[in-house]
Every structure is written in structure tokens, then in C-alpha cells.
N, C-alpha and C. Protein backbone atom coordinates (compact mmCIF):
# COMPACT_ATOMS: atom_id res chain seq x y z
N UNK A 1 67.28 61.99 62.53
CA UNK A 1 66.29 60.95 62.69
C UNK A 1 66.62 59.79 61.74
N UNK A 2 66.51 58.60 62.39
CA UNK A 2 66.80 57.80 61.28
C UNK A 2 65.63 56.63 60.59
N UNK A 3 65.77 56.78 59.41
CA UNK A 3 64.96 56.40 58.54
C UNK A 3 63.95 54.53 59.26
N UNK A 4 62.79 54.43 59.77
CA UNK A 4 62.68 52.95 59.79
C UNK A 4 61.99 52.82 58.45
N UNK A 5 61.76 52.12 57.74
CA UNK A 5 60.85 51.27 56.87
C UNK A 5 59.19 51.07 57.17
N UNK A 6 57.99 51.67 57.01
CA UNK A 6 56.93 50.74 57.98
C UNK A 6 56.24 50.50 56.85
N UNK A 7 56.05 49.84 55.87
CA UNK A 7 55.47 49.01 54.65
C UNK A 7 56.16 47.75 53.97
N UNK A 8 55.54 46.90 54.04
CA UNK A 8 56.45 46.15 53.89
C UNK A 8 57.50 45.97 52.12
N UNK A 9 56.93 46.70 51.22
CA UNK A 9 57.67 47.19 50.34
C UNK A 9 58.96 47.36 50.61
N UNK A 10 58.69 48.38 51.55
CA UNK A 10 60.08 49.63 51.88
C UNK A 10 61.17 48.38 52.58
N UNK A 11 60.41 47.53 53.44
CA UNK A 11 61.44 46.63 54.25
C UNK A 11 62.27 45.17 53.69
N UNK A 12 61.20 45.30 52.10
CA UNK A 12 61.99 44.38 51.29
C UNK A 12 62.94 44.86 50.46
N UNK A 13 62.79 46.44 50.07
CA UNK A 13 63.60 47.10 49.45
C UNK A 13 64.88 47.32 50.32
N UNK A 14 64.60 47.44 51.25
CA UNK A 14 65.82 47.85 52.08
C UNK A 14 67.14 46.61 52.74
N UNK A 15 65.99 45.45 52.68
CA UNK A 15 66.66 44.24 53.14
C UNK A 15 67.12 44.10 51.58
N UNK A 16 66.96 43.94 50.75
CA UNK A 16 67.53 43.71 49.65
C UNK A 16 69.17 44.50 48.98
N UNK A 17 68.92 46.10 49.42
CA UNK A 17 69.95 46.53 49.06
C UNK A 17 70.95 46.28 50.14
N UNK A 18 70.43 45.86 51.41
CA UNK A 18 71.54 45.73 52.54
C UNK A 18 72.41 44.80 52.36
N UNK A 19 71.68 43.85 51.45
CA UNK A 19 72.08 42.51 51.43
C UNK A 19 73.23 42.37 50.23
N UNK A 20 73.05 44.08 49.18
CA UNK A 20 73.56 43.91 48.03
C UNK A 20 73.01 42.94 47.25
N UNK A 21 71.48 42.52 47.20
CA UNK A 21 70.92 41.29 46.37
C UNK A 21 70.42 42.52 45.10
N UNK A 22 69.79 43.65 45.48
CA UNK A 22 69.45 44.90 44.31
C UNK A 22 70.61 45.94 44.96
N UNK A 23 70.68 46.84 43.46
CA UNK A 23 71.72 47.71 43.60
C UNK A 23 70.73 49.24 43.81
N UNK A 24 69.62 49.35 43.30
CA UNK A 24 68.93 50.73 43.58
C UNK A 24 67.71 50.60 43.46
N UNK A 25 66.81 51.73 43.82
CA UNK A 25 65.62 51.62 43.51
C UNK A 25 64.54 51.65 42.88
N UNK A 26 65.58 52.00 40.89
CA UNK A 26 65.07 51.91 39.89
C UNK A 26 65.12 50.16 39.19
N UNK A 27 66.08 49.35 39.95
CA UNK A 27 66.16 47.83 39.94
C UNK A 27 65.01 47.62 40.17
N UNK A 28 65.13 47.66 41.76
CA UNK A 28 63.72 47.21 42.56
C UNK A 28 62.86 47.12 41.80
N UNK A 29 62.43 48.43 41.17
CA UNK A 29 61.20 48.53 40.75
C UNK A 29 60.66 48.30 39.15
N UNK A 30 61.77 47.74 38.83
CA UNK A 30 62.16 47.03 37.60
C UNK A 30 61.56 45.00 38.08
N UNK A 31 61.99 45.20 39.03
CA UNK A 31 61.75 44.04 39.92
C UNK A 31 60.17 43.62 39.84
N UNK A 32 59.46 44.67 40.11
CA UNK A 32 58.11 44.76 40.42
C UNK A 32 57.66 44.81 38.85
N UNK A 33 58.22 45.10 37.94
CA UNK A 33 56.98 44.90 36.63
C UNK A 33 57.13 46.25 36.04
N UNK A 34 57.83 47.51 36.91
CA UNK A 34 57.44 48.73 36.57
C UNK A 34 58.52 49.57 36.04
N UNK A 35 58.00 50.91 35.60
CA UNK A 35 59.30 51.39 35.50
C UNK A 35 60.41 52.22 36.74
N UNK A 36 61.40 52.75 36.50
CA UNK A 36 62.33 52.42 36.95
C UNK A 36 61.91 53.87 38.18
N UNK A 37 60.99 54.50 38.16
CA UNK A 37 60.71 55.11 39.19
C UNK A 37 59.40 54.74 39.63
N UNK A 38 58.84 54.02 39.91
CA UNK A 38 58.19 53.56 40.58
C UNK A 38 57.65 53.28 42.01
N UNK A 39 58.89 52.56 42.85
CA UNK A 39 59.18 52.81 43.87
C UNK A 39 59.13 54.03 44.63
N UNK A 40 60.22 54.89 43.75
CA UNK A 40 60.26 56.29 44.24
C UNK A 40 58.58 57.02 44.81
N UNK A 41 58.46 56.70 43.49
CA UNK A 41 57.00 57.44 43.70
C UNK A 41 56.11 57.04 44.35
N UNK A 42 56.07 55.80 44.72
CA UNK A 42 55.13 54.85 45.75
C UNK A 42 55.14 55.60 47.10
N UNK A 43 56.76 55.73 47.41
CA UNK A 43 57.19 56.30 48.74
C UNK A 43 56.69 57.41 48.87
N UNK A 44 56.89 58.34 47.77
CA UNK A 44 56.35 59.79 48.07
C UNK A 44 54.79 59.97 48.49
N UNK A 45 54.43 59.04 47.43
CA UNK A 45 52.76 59.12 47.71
C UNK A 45 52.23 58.12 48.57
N UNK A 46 53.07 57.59 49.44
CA UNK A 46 52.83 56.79 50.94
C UNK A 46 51.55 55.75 50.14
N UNK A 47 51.71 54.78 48.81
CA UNK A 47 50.88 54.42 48.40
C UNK A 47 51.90 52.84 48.38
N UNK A 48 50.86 51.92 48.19
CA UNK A 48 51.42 50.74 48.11
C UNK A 48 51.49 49.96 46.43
N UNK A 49 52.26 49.29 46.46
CA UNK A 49 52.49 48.67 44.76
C UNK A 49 50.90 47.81 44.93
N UNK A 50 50.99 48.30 42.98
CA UNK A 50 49.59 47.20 42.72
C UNK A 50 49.99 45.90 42.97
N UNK A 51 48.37 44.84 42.51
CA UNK A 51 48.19 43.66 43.19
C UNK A 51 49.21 43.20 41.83
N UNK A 52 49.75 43.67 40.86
CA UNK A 52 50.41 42.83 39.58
C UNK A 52 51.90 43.17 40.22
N UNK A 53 52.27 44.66 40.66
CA UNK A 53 53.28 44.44 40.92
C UNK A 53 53.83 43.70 42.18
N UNK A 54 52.59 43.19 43.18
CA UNK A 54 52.93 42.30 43.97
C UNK A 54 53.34 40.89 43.89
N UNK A 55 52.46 40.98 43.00
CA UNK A 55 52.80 39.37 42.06
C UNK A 55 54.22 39.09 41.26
N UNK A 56 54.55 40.09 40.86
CA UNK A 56 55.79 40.14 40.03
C UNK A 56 57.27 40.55 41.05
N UNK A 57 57.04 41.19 41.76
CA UNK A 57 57.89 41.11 43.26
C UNK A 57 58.13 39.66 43.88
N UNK A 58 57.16 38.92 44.10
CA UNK A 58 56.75 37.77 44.87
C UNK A 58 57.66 36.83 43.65
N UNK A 59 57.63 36.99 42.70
CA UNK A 59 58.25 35.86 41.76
C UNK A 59 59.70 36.37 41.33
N UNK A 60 59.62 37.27 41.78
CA UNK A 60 61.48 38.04 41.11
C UNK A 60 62.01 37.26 42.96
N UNK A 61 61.56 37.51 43.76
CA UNK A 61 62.03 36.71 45.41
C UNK A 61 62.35 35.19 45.03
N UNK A 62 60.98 34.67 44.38
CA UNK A 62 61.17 33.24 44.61
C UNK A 62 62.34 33.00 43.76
N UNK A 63 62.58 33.66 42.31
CA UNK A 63 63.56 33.13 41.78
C UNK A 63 64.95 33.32 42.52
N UNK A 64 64.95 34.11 43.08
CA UNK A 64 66.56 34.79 44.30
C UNK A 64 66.40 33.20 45.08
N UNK A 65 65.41 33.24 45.50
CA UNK A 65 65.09 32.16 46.72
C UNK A 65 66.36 31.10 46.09
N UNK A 66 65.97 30.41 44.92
CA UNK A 66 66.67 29.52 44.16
C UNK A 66 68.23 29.51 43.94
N UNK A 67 69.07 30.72 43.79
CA UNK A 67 70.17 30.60 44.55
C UNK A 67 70.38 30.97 45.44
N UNK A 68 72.26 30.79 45.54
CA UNK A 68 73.07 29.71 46.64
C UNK A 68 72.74 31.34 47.92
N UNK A 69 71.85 31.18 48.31
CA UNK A 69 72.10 32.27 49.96
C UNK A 69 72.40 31.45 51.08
N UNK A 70 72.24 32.25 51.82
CA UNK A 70 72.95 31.65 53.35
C UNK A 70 71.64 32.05 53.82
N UNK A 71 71.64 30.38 54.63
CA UNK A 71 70.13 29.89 55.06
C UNK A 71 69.88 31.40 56.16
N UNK A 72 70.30 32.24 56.69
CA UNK A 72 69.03 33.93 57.12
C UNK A 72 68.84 34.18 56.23
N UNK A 73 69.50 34.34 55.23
CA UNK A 73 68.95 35.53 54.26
C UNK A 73 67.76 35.10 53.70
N UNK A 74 67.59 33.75 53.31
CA UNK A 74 66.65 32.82 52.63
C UNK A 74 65.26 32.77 53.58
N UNK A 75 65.84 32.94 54.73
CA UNK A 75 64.47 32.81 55.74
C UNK A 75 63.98 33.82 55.99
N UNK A 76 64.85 35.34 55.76
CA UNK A 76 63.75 36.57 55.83
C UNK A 76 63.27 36.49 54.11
N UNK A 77 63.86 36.44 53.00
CA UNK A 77 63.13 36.19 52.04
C UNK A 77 61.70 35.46 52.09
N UNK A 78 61.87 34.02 52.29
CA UNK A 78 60.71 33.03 52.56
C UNK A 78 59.47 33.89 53.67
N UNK A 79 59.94 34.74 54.90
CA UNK A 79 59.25 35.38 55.37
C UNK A 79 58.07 36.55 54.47
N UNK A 80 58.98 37.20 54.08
CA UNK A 80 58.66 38.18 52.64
C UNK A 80 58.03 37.82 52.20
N UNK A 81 58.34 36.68 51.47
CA UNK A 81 56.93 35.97 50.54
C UNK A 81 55.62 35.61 51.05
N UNK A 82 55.70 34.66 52.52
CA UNK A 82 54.54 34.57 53.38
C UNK A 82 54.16 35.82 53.33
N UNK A 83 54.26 37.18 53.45
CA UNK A 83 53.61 38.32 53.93
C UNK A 83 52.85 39.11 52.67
N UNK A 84 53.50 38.60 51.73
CA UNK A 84 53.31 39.23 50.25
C UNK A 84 51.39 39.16 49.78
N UNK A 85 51.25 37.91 50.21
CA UNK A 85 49.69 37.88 50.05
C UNK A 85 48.75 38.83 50.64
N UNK A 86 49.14 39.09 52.19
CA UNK A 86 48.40 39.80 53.09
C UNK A 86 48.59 41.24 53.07
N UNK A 87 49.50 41.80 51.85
CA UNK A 87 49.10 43.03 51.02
C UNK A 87 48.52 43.19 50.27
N UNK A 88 48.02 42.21 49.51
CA UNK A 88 47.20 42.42 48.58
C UNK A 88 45.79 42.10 48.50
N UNK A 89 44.81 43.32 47.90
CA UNK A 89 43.55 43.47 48.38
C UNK A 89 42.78 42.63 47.58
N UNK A 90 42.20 42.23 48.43
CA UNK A 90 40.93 40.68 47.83
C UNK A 90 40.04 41.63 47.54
């Protein structure tokens, strides 16, 4: 069976290492504010990152945003970011 992504965490994590922009998923989640298992454990417990580590995700992107990518990669990023709000609980 092969693995899809359905959070959007998982689909930035995954677009990221595809891309070779992060190397693992103790980065990632280094990424997010946290420590280096984090991620891991998110997945296991089918739980989503807090509203800080969303915030701190959202700004580790924008700074990527800022270099040199090739205008897809930049536009599923920029996508990412649009979506980043509408995880997090008001």
C-alpha cells in the first residue's frame, strides 16, 4: 500500500523532502519550533502541530520562499502558506 499524506503537515513534510528543501523529520520539526521528534509523534498520534508550531512552520516557508526556487516549487510553497491559517484553531 502506498503511503498518501492526508494532513496537511504530512504533505508539506513530504513535498519538502521530495524537493530535498529538508533532509528528515527531526529537521522538519526543528522547523516547527520543536524538538527533533515531534513530527514523528504528531503522526503516530494522528494529532496536528500546535497553533505556535504553525506559526513557526509558516515563517521557516516564507523564509525558503525568499530564495532562488523555480517558480512550481514556490507556488506549491505560497499554496502551503495560504492553507496554513485554515489549520489553525480560532
Amino acid at each position: 500500500m502506498i503511503y498518501e499524506p492526508t494532513t496537511l503537515a504530512d504533505k508539506i513534510y513530504r513535498f519538502l523532502v521530495g524537493n530535498a528543501l529538508v533532509r528528515s523529520s527531526a529537521e522538519y520539526s526543528r522547523w516547527m519550533g520543536r524538538s527533533r521528534t515531534y513530527h514523528n509523534t504528531l503522526r503516530q498520534q494522528h494529532r496536528s502541530p500546535s497553533p505556535e508550531a504553525w506559526t513557526n512552520l509558516a515563517s521557516a516557508l516564507g523564509l525558503l520562499m525568499e530564495r532562488p526556487l523555480q517558480r512550481p516549487t514556490k507556488a506549491v510553497l505560497a499554496a502551503f502558506l495560504a492553507d496554513i491559517p485554515h489549520e489553525v484553531p480560532q
